[in-house]
PDB file of N, CA and C in Angstrom:
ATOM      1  N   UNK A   1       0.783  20.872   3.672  1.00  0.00           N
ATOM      2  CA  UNK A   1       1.575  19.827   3.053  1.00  0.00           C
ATOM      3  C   UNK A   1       2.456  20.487   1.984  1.00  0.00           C
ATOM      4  N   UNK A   2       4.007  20.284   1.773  1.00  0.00           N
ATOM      5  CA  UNK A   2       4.672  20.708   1.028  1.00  0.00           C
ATOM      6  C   UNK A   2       5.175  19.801  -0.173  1.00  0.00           C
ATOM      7  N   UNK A   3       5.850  20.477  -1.209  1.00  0.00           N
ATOM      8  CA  UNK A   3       6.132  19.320  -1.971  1.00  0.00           C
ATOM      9  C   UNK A   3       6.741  18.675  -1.983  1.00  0.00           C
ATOM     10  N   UNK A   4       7.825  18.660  -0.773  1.00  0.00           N
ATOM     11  CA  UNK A   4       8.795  17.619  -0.399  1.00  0.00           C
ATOM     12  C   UNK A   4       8.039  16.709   0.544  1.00  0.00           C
ATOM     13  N   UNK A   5       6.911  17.273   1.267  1.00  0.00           N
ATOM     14  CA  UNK A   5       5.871  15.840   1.687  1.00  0.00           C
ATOM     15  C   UNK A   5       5.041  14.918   0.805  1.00  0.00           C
ATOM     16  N   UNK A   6       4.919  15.794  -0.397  1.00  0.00           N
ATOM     17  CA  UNK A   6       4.313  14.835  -1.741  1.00  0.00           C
ATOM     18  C   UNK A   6       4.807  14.054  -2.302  1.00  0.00           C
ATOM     19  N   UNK A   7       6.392  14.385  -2.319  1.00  0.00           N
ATOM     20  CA  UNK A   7       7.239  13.542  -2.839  1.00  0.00           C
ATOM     21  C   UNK A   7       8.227  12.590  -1.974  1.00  0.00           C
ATOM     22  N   UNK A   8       7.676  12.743  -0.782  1.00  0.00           N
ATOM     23  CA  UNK A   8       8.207  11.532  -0.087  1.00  0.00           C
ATOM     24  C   UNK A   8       7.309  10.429   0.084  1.00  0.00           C
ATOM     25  N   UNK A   9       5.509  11.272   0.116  1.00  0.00           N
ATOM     26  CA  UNK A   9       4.681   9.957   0.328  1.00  0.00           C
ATOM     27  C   UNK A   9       4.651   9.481  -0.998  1.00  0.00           C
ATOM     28  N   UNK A  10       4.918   9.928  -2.643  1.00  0.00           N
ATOM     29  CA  UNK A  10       5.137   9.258  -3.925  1.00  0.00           C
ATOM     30  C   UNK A  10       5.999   7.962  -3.306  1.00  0.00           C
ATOM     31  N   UNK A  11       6.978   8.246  -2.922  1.00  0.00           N
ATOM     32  CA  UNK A  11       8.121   7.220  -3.025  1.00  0.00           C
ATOM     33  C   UNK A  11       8.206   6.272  -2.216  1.00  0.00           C
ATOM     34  N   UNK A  12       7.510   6.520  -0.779  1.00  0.00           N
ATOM     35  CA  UNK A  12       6.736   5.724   0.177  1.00  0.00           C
ATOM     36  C   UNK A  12       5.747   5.240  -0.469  1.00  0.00           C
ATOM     37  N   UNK A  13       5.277   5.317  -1.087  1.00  0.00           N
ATOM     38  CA  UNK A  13       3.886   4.587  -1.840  1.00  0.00           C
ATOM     39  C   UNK A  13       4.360   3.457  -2.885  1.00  0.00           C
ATOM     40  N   UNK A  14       5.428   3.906  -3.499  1.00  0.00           N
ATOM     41  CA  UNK A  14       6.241   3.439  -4.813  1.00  0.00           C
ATOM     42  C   UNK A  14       6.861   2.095  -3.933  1.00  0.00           C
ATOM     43  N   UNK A  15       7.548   2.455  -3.071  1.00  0.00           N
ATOM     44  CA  UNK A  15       8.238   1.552  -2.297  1.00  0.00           C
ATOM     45  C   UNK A  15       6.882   0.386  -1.796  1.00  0.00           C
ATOM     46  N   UNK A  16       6.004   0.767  -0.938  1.00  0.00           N
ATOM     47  CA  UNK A  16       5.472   0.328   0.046  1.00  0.00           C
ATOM     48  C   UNK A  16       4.265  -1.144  -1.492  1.00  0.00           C
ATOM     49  N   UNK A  17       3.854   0.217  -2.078  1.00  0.00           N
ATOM     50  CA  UNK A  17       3.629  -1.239  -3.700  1.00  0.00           C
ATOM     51  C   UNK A  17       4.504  -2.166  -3.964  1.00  0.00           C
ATOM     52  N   UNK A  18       5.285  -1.683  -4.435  1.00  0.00           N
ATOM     53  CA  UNK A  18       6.523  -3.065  -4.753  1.00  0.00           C
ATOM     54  C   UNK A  18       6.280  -3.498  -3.765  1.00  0.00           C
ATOM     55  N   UNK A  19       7.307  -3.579  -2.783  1.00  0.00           N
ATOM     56  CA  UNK A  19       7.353  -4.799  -1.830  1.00  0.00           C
ATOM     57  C   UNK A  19       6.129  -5.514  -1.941  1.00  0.00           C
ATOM     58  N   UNK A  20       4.742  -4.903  -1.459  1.00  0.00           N
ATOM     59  CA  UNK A  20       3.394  -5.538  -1.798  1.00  0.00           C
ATOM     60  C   UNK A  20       2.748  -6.512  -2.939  1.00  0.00           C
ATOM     61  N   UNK A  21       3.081  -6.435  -3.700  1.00  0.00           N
ATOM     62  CA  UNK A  21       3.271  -6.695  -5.166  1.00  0.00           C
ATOM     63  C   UNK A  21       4.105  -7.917  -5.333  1.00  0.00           C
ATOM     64  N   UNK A  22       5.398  -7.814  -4.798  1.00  0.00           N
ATOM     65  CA  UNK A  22       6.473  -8.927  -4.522  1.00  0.00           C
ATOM     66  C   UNK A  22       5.907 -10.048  -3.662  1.00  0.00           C
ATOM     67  N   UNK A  23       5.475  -9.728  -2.496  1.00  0.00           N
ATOM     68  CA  UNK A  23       4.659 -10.406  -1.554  1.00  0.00           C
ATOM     69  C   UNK A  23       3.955 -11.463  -2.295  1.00  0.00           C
ATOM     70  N   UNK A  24       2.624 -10.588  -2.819  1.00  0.00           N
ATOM     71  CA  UNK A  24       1.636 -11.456  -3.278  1.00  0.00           C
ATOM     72  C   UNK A  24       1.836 -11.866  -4.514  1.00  0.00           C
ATOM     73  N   UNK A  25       2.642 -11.709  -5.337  1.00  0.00           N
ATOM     74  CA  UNK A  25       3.428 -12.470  -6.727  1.00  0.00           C
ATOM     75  C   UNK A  25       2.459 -12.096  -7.553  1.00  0.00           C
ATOM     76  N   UNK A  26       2.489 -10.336  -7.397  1.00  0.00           N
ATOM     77  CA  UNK A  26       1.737  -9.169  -8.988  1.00  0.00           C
ATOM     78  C   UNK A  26       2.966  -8.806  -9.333  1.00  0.00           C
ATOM     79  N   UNK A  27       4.213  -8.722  -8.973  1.00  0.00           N
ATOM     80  CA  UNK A  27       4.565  -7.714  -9.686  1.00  0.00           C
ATOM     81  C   UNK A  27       5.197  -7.396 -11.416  1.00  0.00           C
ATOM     82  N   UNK A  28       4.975  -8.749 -11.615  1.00  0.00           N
ATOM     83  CA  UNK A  28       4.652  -8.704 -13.062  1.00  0.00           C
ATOM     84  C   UNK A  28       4.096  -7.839 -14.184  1.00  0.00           C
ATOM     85  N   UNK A  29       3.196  -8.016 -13.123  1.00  0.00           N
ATOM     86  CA  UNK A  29       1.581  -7.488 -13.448  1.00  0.00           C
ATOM     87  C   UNK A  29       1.247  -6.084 -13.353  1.00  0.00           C
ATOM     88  N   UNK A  30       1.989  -5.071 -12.296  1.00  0.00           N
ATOM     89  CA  UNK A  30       2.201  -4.056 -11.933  1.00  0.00           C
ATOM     90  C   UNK A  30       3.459  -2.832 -12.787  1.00  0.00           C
ATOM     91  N   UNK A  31       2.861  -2.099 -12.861  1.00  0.00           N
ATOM     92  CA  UNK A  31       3.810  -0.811 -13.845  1.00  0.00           C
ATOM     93  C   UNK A  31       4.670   0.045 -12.481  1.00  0.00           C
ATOM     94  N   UNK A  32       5.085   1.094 -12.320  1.00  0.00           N
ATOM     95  CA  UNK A  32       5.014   2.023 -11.384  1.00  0.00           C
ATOM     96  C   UNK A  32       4.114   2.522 -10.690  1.00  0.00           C
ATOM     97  N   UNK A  33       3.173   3.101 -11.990  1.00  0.00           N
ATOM     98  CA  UNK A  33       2.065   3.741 -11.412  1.00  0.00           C
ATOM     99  C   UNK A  33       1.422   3.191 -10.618  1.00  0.00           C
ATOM    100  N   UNK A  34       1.556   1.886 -10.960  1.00  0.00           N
ATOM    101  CA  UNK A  34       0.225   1.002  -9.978  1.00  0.00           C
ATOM    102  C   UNK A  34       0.708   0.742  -8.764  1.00  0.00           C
ATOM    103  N   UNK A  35       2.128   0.828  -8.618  1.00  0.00           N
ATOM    104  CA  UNK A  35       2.651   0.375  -7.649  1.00  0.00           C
ATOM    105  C   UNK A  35       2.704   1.607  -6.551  1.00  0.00           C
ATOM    106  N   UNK A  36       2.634   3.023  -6.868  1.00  0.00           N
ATOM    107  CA  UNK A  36       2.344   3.972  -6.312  1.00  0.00           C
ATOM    108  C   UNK A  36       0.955   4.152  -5.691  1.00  0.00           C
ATOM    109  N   UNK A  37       0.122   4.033  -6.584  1.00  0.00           N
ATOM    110  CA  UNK A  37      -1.002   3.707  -6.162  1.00  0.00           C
ATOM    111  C   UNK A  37      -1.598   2.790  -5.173  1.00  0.00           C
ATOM    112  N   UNK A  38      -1.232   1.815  -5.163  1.00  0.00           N
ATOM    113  CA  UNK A  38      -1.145   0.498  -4.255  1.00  0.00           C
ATOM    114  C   UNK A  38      -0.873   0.879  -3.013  1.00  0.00           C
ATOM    115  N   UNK A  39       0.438   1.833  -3.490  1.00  0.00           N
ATOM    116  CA  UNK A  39       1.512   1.941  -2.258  1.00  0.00           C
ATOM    117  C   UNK A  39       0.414   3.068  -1.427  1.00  0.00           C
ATOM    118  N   UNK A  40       0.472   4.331  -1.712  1.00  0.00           N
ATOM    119  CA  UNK A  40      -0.608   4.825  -1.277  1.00  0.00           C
ATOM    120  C   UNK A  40      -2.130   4.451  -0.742  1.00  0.00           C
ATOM    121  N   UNK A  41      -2.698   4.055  -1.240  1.00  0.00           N
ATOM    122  CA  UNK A  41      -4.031   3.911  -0.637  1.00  0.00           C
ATOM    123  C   UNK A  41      -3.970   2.566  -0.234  1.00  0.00           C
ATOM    124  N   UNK A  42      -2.716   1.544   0.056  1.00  0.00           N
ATOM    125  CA  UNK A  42      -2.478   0.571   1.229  1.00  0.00           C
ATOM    126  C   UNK A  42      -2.261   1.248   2.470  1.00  0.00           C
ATOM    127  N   UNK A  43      -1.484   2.629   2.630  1.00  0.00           N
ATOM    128  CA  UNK A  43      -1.035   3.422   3.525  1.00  0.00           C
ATOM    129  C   UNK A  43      -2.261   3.938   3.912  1.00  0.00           C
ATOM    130  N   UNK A  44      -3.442   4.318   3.328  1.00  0.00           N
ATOM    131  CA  UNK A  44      -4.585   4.710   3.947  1.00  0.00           C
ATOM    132  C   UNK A  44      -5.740   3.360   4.345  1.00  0.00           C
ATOM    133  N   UNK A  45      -5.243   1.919   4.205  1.00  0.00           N
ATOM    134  CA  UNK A  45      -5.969   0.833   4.705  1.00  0.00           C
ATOM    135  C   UNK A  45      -5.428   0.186   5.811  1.00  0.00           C
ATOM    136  N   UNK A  46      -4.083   1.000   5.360  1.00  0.00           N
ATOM    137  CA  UNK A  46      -2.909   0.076   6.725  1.00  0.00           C
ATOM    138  C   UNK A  46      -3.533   0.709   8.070  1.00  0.00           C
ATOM    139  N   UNK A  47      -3.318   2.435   7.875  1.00  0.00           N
ATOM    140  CA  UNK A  47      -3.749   3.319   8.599  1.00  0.00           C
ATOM    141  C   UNK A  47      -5.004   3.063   9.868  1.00  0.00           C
ATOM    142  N   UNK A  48      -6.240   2.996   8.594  1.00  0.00           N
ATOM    143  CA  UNK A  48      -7.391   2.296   9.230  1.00  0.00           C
ATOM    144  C   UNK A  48      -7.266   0.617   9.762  1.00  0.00           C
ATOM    145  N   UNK A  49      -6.597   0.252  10.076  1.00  0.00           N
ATOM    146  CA  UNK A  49      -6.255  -1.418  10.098  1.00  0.00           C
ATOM    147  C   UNK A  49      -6.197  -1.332  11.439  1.00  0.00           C
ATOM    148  N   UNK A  50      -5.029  -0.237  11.637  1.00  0.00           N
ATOM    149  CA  UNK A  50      -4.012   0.007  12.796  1.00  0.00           C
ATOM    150  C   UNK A  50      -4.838   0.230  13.838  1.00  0.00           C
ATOM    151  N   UNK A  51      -5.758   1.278  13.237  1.00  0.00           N
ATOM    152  CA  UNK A  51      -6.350   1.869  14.634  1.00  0.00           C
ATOM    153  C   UNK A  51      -7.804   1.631  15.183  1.00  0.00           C
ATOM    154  N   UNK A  52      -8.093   0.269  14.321  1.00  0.00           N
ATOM    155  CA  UNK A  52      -9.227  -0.709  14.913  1.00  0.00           C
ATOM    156  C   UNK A  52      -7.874  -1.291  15.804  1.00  0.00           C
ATOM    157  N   UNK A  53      -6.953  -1.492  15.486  1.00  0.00           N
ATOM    158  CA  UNK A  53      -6.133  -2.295  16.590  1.00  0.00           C
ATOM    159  C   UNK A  53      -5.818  -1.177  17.816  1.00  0.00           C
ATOM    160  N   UNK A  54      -5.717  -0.194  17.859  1.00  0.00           N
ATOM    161  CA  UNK A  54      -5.458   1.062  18.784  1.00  0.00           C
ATOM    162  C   UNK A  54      -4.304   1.260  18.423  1.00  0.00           C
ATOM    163  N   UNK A  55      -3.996   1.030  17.081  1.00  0.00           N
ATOM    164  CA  UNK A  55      -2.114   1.999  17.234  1.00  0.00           C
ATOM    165  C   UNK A  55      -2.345   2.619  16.000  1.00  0.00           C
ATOM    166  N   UNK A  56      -1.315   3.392  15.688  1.00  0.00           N
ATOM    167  CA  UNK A  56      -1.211   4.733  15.202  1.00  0.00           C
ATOM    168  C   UNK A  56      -1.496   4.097  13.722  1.00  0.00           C
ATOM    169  N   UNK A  57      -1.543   5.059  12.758  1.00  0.00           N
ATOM    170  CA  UNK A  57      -1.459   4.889  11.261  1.00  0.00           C
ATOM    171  C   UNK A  57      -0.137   5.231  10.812  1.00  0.00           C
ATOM    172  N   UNK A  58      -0.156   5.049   9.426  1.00  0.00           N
ATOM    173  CA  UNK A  58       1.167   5.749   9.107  1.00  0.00           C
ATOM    174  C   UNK A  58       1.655   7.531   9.102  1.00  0.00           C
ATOM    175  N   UNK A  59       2.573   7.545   9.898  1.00  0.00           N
ATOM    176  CA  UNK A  59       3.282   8.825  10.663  1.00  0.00           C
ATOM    177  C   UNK A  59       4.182   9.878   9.930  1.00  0.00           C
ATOM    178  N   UNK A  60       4.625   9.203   8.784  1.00  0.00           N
ATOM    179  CA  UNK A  60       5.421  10.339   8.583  1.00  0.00           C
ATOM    180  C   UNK A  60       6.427   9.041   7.169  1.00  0.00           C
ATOM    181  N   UNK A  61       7.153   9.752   7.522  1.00  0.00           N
ATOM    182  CA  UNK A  61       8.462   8.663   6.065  1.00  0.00           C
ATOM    183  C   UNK A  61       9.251   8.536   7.230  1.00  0.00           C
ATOM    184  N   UNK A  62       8.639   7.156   7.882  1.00  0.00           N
ATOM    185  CA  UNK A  62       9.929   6.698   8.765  1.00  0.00           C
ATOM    186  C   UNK A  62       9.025   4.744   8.181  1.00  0.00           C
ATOM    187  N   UNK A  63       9.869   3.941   8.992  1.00  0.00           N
ATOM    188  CA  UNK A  63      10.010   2.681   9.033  1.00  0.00           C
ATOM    189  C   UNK A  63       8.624   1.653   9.377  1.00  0.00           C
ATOM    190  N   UNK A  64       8.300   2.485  10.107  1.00  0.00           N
ATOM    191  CA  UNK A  64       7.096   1.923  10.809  1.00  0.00           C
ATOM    192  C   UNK A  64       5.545   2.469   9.486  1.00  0.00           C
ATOM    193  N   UNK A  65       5.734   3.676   8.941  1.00  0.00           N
ATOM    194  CA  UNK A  65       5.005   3.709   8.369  1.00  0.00           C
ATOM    195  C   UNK A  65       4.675   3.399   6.841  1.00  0.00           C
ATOM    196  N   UNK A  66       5.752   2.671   6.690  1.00  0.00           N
ATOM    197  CA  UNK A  66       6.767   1.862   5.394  1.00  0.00           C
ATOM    198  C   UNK A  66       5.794   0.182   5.413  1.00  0.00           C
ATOM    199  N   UNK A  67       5.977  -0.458   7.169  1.00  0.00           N
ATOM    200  CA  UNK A  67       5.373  -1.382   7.328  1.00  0.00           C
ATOM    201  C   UNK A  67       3.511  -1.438   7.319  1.00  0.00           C
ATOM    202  N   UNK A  68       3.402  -0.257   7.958  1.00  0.00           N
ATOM    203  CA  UNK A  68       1.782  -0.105   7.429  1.00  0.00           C
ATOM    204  C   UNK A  68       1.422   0.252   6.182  1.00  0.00           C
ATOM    205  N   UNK A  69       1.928   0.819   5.433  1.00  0.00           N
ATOM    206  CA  UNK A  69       1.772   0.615   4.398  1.00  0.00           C
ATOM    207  C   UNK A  69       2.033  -0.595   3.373  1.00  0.00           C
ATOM    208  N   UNK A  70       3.088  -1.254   3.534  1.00  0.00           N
ATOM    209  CA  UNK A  70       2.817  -2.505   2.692  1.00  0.00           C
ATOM    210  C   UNK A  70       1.882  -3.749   4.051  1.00  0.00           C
ATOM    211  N   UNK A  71       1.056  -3.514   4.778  1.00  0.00           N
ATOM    212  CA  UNK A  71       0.157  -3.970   5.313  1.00  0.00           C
ATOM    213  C   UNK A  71      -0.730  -3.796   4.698  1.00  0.00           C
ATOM    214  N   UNK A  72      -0.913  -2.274   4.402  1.00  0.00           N
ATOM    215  CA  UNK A  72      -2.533  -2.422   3.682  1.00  0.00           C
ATOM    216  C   UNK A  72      -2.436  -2.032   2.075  1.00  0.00           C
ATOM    217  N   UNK A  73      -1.404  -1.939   1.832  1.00  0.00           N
ATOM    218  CA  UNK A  73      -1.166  -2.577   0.270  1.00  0.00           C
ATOM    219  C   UNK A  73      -1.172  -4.673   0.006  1.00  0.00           C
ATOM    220  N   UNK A  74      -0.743  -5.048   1.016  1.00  0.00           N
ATOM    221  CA  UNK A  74      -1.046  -6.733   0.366  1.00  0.00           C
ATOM    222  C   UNK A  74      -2.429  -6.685   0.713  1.00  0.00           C
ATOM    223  N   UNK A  75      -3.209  -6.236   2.118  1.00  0.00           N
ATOM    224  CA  UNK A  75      -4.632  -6.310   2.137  1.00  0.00           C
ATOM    225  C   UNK A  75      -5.423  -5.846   0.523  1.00  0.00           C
ATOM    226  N   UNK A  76      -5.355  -4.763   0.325  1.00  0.00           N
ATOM    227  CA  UNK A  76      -5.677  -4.078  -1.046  1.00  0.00           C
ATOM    228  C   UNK A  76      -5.626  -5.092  -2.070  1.00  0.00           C
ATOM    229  N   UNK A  77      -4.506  -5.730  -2.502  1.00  0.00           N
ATOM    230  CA  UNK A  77      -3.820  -7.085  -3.140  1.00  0.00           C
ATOM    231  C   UNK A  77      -5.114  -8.146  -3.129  1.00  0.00           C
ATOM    232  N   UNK A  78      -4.724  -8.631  -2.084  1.00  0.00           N
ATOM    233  CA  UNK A  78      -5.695  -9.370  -1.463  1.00  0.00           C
ATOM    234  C   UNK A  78      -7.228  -9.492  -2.256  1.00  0.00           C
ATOM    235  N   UNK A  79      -8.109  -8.160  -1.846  1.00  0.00           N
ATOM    236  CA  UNK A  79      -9.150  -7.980  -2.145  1.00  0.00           C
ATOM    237  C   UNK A  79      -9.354  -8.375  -3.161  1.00  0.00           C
ATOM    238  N   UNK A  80      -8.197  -7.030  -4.629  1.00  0.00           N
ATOM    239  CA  UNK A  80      -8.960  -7.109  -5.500  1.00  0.00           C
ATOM    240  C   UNK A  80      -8.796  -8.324  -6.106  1.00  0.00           C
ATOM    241  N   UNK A  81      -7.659  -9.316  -5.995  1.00  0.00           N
ATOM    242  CA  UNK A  81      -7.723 -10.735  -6.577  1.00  0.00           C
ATOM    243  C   UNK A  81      -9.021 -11.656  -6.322  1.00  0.00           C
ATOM    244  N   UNK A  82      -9.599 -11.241  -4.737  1.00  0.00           N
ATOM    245  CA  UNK A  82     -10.774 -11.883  -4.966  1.00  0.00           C
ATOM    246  C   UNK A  82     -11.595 -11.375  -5.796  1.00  0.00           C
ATOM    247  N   UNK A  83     -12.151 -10.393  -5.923  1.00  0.00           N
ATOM    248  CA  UNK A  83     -13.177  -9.425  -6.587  1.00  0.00           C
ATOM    249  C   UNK A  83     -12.718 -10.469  -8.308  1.00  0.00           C
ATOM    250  N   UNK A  84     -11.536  -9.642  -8.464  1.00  0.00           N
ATOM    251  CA  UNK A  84     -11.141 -10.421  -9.886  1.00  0.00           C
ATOM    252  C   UNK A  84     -11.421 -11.705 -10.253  1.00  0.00           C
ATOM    253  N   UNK A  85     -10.966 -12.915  -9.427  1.00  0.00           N
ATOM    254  CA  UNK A  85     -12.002 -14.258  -9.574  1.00  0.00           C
ATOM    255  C   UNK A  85     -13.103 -14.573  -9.233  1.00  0.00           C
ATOM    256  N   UNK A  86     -14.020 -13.329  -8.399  1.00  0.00           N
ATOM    257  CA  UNK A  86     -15.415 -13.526  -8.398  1.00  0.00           C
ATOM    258  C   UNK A  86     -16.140 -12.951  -9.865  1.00  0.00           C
ATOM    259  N   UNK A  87     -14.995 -12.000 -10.564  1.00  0.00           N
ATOM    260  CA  UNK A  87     -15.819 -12.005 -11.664  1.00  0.00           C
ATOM    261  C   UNK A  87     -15.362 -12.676 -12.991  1.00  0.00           C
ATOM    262  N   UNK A  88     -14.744 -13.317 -12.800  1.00  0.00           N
ATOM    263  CA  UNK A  88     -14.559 -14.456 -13.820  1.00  0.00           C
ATOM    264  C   UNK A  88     -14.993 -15.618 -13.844  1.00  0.00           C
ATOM    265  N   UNK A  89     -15.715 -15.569 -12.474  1.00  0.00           N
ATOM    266  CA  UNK A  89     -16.670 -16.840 -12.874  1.00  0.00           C
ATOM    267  C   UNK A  89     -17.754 -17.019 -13.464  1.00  0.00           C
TER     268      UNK A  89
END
Protein backbone atom coordinates (compact mmCIF):
# COMPACT_ATOMS: atom_id res chain seq x y z
CA UNK A 1 0.00 0.00 0.00
CA UNK A 2 1.39 3.40 -0.97
CA UNK A 3 0.76 6.76 0.21
CA UNK A 4 -1.19 7.82 -2.53
CA UNK A 5 -3.47 4.65 -1.59
CA UNK A 6 -3.70 6.14 2.00
CA UNK A 7 -4.64 9.17 0.83
CA UNK A 8 -7.20 8.29 -1.45
CA UNK A 9 -8.91 5.83 1.02
CA UNK A 10 -8.61 9.24 3.69
CA UNK A 11 -10.73 11.05 1.22
CA UNK A 12 -12.95 8.13 0.25
CA UNK A 13 -13.66 7.76 3.83
CA UNK A 14 -14.05 11.67 4.32
CA UNK A 15 -16.41 11.65 1.44
CA UNK A 16 -18.20 8.31 2.01
CA UNK A 17 -18.92 9.92 6.11
CA UNK A 18 -20.38 13.00 5.00
CA UNK A 19 -22.72 11.85 2.66
CA UNK A 20 -23.54 9.21 5.59
CA UNK A 21 -23.90 11.68 8.14
CA UNK A 22 -26.14 13.86 5.71
CA UNK A 23 -28.30 10.80 5.21
CA UNK A 24 -29.00 10.09 8.71
CA UNK A 25 -29.16 13.92 9.91
CA UNK A 26 -25.47 13.72 12.19
CA UNK A 27 -23.83 15.91 10.43
CA UNK A 28 -24.02 18.50 12.80
CA UNK A 29 -22.82 16.42 15.10
CA UNK A 30 -19.81 15.17 13.14
CA UNK A 31 -16.18 17.04 12.82
CA UNK A 32 -13.95 15.65 9.88
CA UNK A 33 -12.35 13.31 11.77
CA UNK A 34 -15.38 11.53 12.51
CA UNK A 35 -16.47 11.71 9.27
CA UNK A 36 -13.28 9.91 8.07
CA UNK A 37 -13.65 7.53 10.41
CA UNK A 38 -17.21 6.68 9.67
CA UNK A 39 -16.20 6.88 6.20
CA UNK A 40 -13.67 4.20 6.65
CA UNK A 41 -14.78 1.54 8.80
CA UNK A 42 -18.42 1.92 6.89
CA UNK A 43 -16.14 0.81 3.89
CA UNK A 44 -15.06 -2.18 5.97
CA UNK A 45 -19.04 -2.97 7.00
CA UNK A 46 -20.17 -2.11 3.53
CA UNK A 47 -17.46 -4.59 2.40
CA UNK A 48 -18.68 -7.37 4.73
CA UNK A 49 -22.47 -6.52 3.85
CA UNK A 50 -21.65 -7.10 0.20
CA UNK A 51 -20.31 -10.34 0.37
CA UNK A 52 -22.95 -12.06 2.61
CA UNK A 53 -24.80 -10.80 -0.53
CA UNK A 54 -22.02 -12.46 -2.98
CA UNK A 55 -20.67 -9.23 -4.46
CA UNK A 56 -17.53 -7.68 -4.12
CA UNK A 57 -16.48 -5.13 -1.28
CA UNK A 58 -15.09 -1.96 -1.83
CA UNK A 59 -12.40 -2.13 -4.84
CA UNK A 60 -10.41 0.53 -5.18
CA UNK A 61 -11.39 4.70 -5.42
CA UNK A 62 -13.88 4.19 -8.03
CA UNK A 63 -17.85 4.78 -7.70
CA UNK A 64 -19.07 1.66 -6.70
CA UNK A 65 -16.82 1.58 -3.79
CA UNK A 66 -17.90 5.21 -2.78
CA UNK A 67 -21.53 3.48 -2.63
CA UNK A 68 -20.39 0.69 -0.30
CA UNK A 69 -19.00 2.66 1.67
CA UNK A 70 -21.62 5.14 2.52
CA UNK A 71 -23.71 1.73 2.86
CA UNK A 72 -21.90 0.72 5.68
CA UNK A 73 -21.24 4.07 7.05
CA UNK A 74 -25.30 4.83 7.48
CA UNK A 75 -25.38 1.03 8.80
CA UNK A 76 -22.50 2.12 11.40
CA UNK A 77 -24.91 5.41 11.91
CA UNK A 78 -27.56 3.35 12.45
CA UNK A 79 -26.13 1.18 15.20
CA UNK A 80 -24.52 3.49 17.22
CA UNK A 81 -27.77 5.75 17.58
CA UNK A 82 -29.33 2.72 18.84
CA UNK A 83 -26.62 1.74 21.32
CA UNK A 84 -26.79 5.63 22.24
CA UNK A 85 -30.62 5.50 23.19
CA UNK A 86 -30.25 2.18 24.74
CA UNK A 87 -28.04 3.90 27.04
CA UNK A 88 -29.90 6.72 27.95
CA UNK A 89 -32.49 5.02 29.16
Amino acid sequence: MTLLDIVLWVILGALAGWIASMIMKKNAQMGAIANIVVGIVGAVIGGWVMNLFGASGASGFNLYSLVVAILGAVILLFVVGLVQRAMAK
